[in-house]
C-alpha atoms as a PDB file:
ATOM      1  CA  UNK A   1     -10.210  30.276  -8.143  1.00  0.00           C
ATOM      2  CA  UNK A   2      -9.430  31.012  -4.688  1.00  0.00           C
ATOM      3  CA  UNK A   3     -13.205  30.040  -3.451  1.00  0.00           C
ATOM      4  CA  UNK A   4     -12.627  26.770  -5.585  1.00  0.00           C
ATOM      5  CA  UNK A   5      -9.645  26.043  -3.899  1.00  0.00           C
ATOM      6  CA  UNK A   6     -10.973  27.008   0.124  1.00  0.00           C
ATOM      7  CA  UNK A   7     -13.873  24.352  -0.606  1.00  0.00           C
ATOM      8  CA  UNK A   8     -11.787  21.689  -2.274  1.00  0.00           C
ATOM      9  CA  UNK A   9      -9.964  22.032   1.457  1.00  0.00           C
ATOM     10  CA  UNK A  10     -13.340  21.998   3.434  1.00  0.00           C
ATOM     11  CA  UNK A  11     -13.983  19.199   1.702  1.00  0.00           C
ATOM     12  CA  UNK A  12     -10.865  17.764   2.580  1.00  0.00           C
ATOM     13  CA  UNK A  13     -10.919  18.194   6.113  1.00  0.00           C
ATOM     14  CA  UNK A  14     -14.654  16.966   6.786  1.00  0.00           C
ATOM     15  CA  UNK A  15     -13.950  13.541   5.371  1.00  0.00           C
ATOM     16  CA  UNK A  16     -13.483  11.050   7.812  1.00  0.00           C
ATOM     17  CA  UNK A  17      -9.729  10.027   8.570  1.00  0.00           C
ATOM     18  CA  UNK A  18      -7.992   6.803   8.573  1.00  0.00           C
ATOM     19  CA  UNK A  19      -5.670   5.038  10.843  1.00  0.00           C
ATOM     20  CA  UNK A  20      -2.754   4.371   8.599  1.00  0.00           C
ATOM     21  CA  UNK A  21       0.494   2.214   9.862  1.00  0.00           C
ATOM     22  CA  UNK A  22       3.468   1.998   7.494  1.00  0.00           C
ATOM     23  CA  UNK A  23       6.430   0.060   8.619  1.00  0.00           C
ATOM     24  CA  UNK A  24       9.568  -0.510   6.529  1.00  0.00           C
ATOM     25  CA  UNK A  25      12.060  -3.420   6.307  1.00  0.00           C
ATOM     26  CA  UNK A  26      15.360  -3.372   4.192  1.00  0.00           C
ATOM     27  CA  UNK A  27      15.171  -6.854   1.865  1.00  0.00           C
ATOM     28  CA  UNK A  28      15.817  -8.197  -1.325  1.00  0.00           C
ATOM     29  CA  UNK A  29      13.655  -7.673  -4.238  1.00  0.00           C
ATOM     30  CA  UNK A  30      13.555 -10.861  -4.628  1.00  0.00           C
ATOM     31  CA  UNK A  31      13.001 -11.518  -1.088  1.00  0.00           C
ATOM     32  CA  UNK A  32      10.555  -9.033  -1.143  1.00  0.00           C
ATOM     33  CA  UNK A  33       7.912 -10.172  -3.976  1.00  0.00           C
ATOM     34  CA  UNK A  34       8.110 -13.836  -2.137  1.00  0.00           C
ATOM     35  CA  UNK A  35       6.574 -12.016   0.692  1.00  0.00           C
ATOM     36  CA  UNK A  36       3.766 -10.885  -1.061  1.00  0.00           C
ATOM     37  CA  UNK A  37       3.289 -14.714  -2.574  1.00  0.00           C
ATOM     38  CA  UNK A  38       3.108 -16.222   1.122  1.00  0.00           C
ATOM     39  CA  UNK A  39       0.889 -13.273   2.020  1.00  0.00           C
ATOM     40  CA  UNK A  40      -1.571 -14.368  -0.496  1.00  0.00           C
ATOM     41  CA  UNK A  41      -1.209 -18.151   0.288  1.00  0.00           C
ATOM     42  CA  UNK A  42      -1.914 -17.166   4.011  1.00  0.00           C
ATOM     43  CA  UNK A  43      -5.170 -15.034   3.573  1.00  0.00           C
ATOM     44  CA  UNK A  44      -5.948 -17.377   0.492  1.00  0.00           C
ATOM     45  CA  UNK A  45      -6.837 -14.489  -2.015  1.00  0.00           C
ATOM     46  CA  UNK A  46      -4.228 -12.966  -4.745  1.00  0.00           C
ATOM     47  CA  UNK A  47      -3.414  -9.588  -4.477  1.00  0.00           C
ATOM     48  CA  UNK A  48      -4.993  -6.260  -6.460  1.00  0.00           C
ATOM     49  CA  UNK A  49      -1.750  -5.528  -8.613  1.00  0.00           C
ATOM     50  CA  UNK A  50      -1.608  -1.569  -8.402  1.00  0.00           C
ATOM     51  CA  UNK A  51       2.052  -1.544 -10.414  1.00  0.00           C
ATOM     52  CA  UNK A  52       4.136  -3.996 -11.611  1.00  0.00           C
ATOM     53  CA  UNK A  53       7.807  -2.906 -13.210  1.00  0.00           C
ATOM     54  CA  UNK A  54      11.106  -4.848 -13.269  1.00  0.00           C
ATOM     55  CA  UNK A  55      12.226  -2.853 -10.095  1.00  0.00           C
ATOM     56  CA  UNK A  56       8.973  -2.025  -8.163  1.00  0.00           C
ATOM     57  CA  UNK A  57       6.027  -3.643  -7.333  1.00  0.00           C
ATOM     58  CA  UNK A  58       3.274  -2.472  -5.333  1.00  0.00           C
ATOM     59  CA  UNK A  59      -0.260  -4.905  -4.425  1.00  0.00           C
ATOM     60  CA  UNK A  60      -3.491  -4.505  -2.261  1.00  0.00           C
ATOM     61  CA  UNK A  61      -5.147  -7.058  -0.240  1.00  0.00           C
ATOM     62  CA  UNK A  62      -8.527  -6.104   0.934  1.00  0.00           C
ATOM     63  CA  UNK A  63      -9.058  -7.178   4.238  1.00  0.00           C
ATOM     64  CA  UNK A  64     -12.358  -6.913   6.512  1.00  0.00           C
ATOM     65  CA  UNK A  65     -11.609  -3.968   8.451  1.00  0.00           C
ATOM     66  CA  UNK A  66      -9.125  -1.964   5.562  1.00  0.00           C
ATOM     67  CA  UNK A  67      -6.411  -3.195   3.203  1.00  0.00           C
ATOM     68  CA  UNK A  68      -2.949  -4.006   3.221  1.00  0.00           C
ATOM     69  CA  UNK A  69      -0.786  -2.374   0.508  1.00  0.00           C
ATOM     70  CA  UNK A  70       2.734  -4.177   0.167  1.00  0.00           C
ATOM     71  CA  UNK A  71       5.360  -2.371  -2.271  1.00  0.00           C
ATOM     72  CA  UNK A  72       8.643  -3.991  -3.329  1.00  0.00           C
ATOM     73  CA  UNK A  73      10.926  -1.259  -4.662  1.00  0.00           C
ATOM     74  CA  UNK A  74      14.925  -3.131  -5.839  1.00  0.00           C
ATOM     75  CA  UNK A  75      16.438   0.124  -5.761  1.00  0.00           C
ATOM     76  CA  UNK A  76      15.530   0.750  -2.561  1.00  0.00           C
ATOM     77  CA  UNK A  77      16.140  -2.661  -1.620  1.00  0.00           C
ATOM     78  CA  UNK A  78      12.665  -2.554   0.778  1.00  0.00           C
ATOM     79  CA  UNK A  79       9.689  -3.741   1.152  1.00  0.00           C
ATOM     80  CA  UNK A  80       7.241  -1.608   2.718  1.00  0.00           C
ATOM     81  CA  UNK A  81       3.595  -2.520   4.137  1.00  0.00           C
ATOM     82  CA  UNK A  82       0.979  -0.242   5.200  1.00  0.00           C
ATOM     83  CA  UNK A  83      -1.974  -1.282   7.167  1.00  0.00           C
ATOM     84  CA  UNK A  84      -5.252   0.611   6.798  1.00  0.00           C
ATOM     85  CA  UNK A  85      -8.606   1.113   8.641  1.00  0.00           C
END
């Protein structure tokens, strides 16, 4: 088990990395899921719809050089986007 577990980490730590950039904003729900609808009207493409609940949502938009993930969360009242490589 232990061997199992020392190459799942060597594994782990030879992949590549990624430059990842979160940044937070307090904001309606409501407020919140238009964001995502004007995102899509501006890069022209609807969003990859990861999860979709009355209180959270959470999309993808593949971009050329990474993604953008965008998640909506009402009890938090946020919406958070992180930018990928």
């Amino acid at each position: 088990m232990r061997r199992i577990i020392m190459t799942a980490i060597g594994i782990l730590i030879s992949l590549p990395t990624q430059a990842v950039e979160s940044q937070a904003v307090s904001m309606s729900f409501e407020a919140c899921l238009a964001k995502i609808r004007s995102t899509a009207a501006q890069l022209g493409m609807a969003p990859i719809n990861i999860a979709e609940t009355n209180d959270l949502r959470m999309v993808r938009f593949p971009t050329s050089d990474g993604s953008v993930l965008i998640t909506c969360s009402r009890p938090d009242g946020k919406m958070v986007v992180t930018k990928s490589d």
